[in-house]
N, C-alpha and C. Protein backbone atom coordinates (compact mmCIF):
# COMPACT_ATOMS: atom_id res chain seq x y z
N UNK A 1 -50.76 164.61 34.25
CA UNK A 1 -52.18 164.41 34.45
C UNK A 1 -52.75 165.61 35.18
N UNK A 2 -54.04 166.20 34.76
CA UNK A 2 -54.55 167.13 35.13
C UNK A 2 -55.30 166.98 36.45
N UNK A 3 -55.13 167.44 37.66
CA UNK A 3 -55.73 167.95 39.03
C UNK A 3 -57.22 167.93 38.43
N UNK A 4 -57.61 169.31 37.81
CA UNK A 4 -59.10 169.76 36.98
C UNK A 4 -59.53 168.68 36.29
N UNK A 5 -60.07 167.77 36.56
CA UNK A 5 -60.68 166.75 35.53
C UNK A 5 -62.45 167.35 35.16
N UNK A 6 -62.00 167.72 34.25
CA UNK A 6 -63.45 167.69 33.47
C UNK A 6 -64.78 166.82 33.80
N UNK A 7 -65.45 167.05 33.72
CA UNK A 7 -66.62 165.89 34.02
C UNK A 7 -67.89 165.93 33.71
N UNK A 8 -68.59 164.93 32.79
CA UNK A 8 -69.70 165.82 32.81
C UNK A 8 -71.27 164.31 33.44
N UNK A 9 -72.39 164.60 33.31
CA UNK A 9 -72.94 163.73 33.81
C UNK A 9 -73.77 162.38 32.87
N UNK A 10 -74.45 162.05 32.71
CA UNK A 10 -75.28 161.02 31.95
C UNK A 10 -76.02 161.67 31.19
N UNK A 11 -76.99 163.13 31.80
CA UNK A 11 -77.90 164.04 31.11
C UNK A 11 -77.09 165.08 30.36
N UNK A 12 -75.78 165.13 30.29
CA UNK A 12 -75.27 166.29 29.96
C UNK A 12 -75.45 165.87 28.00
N UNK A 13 -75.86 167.13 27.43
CA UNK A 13 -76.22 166.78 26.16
C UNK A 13 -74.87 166.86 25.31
N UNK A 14 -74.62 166.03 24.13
CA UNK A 14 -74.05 165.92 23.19
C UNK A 14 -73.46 167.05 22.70
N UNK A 15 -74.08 168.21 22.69
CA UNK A 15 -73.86 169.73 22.52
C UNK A 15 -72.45 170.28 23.52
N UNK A 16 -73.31 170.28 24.68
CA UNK A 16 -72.34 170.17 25.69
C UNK A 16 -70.66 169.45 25.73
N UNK A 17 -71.26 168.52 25.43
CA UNK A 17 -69.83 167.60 25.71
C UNK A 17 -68.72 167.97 24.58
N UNK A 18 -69.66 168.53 23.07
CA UNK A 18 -68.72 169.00 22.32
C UNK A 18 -68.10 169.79 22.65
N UNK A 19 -68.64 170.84 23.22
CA UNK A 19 -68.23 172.87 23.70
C UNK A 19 -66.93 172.33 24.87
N UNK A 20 -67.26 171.07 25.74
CA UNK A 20 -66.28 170.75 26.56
C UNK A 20 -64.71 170.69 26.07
N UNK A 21 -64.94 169.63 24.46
CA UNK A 21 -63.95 168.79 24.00
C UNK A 21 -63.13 170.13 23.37
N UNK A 22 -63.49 170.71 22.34
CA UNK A 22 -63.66 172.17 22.21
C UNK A 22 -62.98 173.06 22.93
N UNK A 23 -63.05 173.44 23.84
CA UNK A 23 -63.29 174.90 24.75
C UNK A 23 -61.72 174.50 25.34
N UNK A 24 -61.70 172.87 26.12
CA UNK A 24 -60.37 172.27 26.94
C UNK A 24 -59.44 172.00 26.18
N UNK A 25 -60.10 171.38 24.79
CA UNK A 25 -58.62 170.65 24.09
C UNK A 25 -58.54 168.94 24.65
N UNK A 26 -59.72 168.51 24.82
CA UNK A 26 -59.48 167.40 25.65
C UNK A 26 -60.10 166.37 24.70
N UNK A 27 -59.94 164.70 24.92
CA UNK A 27 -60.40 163.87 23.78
C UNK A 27 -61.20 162.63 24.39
N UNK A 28 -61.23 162.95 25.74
CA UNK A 28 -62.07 162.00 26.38
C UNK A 28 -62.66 162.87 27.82
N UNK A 29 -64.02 161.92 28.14
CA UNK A 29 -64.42 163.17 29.32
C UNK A 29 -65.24 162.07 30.38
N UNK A 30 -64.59 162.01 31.76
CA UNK A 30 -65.51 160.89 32.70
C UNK A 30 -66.90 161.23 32.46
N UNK A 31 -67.99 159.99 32.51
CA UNK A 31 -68.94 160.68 33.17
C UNK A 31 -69.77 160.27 34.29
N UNK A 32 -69.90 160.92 35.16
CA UNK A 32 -70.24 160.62 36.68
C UNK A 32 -71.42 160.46 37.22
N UNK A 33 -72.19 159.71 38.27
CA UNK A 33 -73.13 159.51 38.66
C UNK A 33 -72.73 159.38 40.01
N UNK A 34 -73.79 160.77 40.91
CA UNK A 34 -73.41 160.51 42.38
C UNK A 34 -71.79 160.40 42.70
N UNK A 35 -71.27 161.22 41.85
CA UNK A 35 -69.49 161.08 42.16
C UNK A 35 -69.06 159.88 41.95
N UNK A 36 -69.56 159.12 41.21
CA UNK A 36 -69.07 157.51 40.99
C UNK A 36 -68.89 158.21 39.47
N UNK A 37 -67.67 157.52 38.76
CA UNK A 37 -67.68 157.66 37.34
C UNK A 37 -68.27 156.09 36.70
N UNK A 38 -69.19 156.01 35.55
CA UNK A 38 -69.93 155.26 35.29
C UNK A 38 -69.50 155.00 33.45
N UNK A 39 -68.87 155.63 33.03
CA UNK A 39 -68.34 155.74 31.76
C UNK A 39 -67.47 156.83 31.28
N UNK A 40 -66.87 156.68 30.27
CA UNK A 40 -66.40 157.92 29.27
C UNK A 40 -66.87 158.35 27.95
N UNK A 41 -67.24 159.36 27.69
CA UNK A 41 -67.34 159.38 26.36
C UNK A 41 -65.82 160.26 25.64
N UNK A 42 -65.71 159.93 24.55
CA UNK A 42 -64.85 160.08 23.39
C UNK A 42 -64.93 160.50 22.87
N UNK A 43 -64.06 161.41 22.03
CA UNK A 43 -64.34 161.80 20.24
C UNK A 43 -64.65 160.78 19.38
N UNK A 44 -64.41 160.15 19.53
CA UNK A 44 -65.08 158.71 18.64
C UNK A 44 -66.29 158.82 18.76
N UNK A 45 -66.56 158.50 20.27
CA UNK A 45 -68.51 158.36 20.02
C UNK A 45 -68.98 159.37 20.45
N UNK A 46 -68.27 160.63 20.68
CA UNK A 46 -68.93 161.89 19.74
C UNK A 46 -69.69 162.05 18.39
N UNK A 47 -68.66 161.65 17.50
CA UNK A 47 -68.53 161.41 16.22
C UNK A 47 -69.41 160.38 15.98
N UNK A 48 -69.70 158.99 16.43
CA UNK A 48 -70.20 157.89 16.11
C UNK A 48 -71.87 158.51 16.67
N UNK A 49 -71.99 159.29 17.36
CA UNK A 49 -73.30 159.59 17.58
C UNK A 49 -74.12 160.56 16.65
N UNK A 50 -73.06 161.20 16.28
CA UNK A 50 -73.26 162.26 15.69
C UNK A 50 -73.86 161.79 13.95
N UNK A 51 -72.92 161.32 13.41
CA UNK A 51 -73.20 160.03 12.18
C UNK A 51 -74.54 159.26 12.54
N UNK A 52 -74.85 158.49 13.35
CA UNK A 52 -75.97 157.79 13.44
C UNK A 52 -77.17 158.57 13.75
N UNK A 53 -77.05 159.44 14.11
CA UNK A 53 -78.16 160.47 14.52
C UNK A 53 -78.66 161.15 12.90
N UNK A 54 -78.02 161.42 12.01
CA UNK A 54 -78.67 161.10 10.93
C UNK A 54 -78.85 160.11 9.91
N UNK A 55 -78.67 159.12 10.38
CA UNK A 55 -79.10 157.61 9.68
C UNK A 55 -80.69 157.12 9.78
N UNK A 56 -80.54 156.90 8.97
CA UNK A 56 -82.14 156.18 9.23
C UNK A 56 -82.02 154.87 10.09
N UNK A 57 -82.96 154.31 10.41
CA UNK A 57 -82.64 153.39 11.00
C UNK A 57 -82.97 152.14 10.89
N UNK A 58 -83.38 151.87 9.74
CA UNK A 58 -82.66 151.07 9.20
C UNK A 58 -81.62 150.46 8.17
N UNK A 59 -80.88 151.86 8.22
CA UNK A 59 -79.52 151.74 8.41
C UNK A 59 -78.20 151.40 9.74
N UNK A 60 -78.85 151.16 10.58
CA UNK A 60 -78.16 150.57 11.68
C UNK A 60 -77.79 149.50 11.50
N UNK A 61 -76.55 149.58 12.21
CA UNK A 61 -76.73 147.52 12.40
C UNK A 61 -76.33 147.08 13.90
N UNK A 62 -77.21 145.60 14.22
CA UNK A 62 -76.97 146.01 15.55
C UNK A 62 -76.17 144.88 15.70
N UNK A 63 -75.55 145.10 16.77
CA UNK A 63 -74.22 143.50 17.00
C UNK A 63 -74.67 143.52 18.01
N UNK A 64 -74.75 141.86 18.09
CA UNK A 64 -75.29 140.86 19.12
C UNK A 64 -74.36 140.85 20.32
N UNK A 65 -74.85 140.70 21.58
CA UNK A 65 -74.17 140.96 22.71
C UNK A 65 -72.94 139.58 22.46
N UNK A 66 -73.09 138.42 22.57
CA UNK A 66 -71.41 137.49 21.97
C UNK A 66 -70.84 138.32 21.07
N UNK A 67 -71.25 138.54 20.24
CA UNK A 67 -70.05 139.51 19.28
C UNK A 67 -68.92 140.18 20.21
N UNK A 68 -70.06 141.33 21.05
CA UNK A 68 -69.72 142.47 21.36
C UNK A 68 -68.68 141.91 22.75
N UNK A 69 -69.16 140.88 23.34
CA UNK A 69 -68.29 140.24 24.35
C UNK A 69 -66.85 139.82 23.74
N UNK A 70 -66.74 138.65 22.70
CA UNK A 70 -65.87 138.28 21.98
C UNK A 70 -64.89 139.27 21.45
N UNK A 71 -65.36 140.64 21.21
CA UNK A 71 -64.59 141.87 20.70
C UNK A 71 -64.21 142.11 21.62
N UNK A 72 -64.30 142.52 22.85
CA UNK A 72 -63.89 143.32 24.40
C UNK A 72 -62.80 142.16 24.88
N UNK A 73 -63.28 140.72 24.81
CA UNK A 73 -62.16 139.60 25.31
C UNK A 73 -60.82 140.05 24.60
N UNK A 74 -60.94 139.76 23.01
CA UNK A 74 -60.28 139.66 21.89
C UNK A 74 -59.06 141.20 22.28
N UNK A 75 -59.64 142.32 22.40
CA UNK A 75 -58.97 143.15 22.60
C UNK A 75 -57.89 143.31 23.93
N UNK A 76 -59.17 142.94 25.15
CA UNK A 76 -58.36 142.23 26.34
C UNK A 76 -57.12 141.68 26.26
N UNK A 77 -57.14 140.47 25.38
CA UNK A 77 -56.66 139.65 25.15
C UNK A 77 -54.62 139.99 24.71
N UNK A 78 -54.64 141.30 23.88
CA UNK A 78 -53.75 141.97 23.58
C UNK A 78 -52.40 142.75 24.41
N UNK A 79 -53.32 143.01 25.60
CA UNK A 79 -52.75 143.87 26.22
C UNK A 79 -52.56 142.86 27.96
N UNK A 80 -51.36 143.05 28.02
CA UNK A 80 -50.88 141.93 29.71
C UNK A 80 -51.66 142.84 29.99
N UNK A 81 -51.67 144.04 30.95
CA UNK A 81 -52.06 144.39 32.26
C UNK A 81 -53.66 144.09 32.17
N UNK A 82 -54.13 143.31 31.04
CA UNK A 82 -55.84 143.13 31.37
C UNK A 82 -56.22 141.66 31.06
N UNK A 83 -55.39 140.73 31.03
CA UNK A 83 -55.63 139.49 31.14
C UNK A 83 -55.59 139.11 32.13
N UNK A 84 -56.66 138.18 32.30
CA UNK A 84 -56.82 137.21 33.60
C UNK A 84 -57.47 138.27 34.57
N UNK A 85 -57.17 139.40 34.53
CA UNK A 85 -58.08 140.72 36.21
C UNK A 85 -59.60 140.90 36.13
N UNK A 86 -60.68 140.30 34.96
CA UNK A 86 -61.62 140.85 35.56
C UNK A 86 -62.52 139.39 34.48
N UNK A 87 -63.75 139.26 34.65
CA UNK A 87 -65.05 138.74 34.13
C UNK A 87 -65.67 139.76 33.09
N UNK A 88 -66.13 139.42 32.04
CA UNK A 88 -67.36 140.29 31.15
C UNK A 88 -68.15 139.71 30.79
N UNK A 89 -69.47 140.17 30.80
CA UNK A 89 -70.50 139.77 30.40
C UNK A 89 -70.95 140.66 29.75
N UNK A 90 -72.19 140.51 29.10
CA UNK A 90 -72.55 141.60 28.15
C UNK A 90 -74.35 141.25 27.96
N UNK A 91 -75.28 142.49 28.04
CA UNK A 91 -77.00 142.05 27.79
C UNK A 91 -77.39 143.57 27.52
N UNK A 92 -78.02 142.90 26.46
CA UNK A 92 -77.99 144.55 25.09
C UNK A 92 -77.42 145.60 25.37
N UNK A 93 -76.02 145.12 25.08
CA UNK A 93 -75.09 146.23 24.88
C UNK A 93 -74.68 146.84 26.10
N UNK A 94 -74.99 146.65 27.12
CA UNK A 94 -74.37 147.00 28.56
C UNK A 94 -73.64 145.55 29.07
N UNK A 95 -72.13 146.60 29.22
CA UNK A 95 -70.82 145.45 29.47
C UNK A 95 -71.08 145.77 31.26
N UNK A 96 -70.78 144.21 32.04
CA UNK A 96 -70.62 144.29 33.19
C UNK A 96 -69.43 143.68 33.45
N UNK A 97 -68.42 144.61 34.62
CA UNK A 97 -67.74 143.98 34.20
C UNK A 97 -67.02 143.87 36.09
N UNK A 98 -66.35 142.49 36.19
CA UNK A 98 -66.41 142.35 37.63
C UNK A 98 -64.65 141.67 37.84
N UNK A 99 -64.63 141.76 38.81
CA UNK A 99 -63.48 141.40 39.41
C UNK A 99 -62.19 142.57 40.17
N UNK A 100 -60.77 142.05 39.72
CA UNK A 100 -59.96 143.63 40.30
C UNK A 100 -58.98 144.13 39.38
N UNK A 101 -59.02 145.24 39.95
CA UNK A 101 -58.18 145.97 39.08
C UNK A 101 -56.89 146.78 39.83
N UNK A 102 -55.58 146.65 39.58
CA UNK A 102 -54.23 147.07 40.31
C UNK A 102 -54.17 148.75 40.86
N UNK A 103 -54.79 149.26 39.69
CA UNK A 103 -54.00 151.02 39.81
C UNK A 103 -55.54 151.79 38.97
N UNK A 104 -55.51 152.88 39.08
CA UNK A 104 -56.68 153.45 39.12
C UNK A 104 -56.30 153.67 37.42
N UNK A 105 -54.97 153.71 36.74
CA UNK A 105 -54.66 153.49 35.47
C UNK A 105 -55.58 152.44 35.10
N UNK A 106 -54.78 151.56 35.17
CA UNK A 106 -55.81 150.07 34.76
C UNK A 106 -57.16 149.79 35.04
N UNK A 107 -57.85 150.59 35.70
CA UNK A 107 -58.86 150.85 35.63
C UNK A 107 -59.89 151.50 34.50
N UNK A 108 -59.21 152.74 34.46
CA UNK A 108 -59.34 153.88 33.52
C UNK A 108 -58.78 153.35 31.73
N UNK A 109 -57.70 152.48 31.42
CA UNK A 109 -57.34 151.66 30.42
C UNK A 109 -58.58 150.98 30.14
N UNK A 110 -59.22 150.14 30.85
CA UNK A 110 -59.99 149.26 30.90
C UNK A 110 -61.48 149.68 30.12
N UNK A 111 -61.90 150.98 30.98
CA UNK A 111 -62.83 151.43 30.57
C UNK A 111 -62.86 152.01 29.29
N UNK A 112 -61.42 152.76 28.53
CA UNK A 112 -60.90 153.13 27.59
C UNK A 112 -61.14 151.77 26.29
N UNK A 113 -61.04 150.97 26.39
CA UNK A 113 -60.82 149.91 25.92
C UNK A 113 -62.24 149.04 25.53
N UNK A 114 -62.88 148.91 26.49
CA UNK A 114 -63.89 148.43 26.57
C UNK A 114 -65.36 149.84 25.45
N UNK A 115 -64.87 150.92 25.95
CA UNK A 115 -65.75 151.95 24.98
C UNK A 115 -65.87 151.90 23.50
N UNK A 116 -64.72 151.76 23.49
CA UNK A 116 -64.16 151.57 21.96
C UNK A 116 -64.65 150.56 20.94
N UNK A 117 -65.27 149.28 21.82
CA UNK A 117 -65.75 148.24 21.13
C UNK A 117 -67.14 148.54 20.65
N UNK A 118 -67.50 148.60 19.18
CA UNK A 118 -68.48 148.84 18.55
C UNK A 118 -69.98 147.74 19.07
N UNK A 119 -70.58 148.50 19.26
CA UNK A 119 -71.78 147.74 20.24
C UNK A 119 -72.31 147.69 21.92
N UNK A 120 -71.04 148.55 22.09
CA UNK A 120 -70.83 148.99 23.92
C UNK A 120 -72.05 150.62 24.27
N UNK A 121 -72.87 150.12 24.61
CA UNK A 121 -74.26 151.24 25.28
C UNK A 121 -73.83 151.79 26.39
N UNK A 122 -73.53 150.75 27.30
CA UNK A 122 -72.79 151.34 28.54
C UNK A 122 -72.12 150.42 29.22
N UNK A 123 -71.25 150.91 30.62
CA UNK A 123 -70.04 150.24 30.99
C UNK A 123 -70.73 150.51 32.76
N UNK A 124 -70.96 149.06 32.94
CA UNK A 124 -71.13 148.64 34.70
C UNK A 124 -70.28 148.73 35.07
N UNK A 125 -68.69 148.96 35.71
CA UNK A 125 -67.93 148.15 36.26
C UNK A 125 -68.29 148.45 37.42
N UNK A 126 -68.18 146.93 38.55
CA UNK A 126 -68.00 145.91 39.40
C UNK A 126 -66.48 145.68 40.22
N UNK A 127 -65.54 146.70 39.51
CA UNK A 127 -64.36 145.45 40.16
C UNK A 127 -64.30 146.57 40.91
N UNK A 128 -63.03 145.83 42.03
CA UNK A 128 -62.51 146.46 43.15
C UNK A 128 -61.45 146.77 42.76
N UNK A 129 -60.77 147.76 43.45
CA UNK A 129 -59.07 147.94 43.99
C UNK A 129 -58.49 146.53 44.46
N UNK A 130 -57.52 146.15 44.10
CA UNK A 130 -57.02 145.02 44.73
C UNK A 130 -56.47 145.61 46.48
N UNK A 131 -56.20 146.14 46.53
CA UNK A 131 -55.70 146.69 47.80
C UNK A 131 -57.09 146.15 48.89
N UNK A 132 -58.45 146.89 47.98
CA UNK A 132 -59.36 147.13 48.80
C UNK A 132 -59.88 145.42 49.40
N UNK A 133 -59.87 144.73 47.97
CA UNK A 133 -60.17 143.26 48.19
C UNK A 133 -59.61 142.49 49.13
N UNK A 134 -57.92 143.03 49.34
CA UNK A 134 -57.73 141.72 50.79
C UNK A 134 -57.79 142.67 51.85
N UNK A 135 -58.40 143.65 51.87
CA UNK A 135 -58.85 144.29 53.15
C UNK A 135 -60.27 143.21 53.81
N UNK A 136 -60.87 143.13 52.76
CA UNK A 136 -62.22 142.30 52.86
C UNK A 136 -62.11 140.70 53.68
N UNK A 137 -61.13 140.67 53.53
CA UNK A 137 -60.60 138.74 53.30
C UNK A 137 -60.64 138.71 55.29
């Protein structure tokens, strides 16, 4: 794992993020708000933006936030280290997502996972470090 993590912000343009993916050799890139990371974008929805950006629009289709919940569970659902650790909800297309999470991996899995689901705008997460949570108690 790389020390240099790439990063880019919410405003950083599409252009950009390509020259990033590009330039590093890299296939995913945090992106940060106020040093908080708030999402990732992907070569996927590089690509998936890139495609819809010349679609008309109504050629879109839009999936209903249950769908888009039911897809994120469903996938959840697959993998142990993400059953049972967190809550999702979902309201047009922004996943919130709450509870804890073990290792800054499973964190980062999570968010990986959750991007991927067709209908995901953006990614709240809410949860804590478990460490941090029975500090609280």
């Amino acid at each position: 794992m790389s020390k240099n993590v790439i990063t880019v912000t919410e405003n950083t343009s599409i252009n950009e993020i390509a020259n990033l993916f590009k330039r590093h050799n890299i296939k995913r890139v945090p992106v940060l708000r106020n040093d908080h990371m708030i999402g990732i974008v992907s070569r996927t929805n590089l690509v998936e933006a890139l495609a819809n950006a010349s679609k008309p629009l109504s050629d879109s289709v839009f999936i209903d936030d249950a769908t888009v919940r039911a897809k994120i569970l469903q996938a959840m659902n697959q993998e142990d280290w993400a059953v049972g650790s967190c809550a999702v909800s979902v309201f047009h297309g922004i996943v919130t997502i709450n509870g804890i999470y073990h290792s800054e991996a499973d964190r980062i899995a999570l968010f990986v996972l959750v991007e991927n689901v067709p209908g995901v705008r953006e990614i709240d997460d809410r949860r804590m470090l478990l460490e941090s949570a029975y500090s609280m108690v």
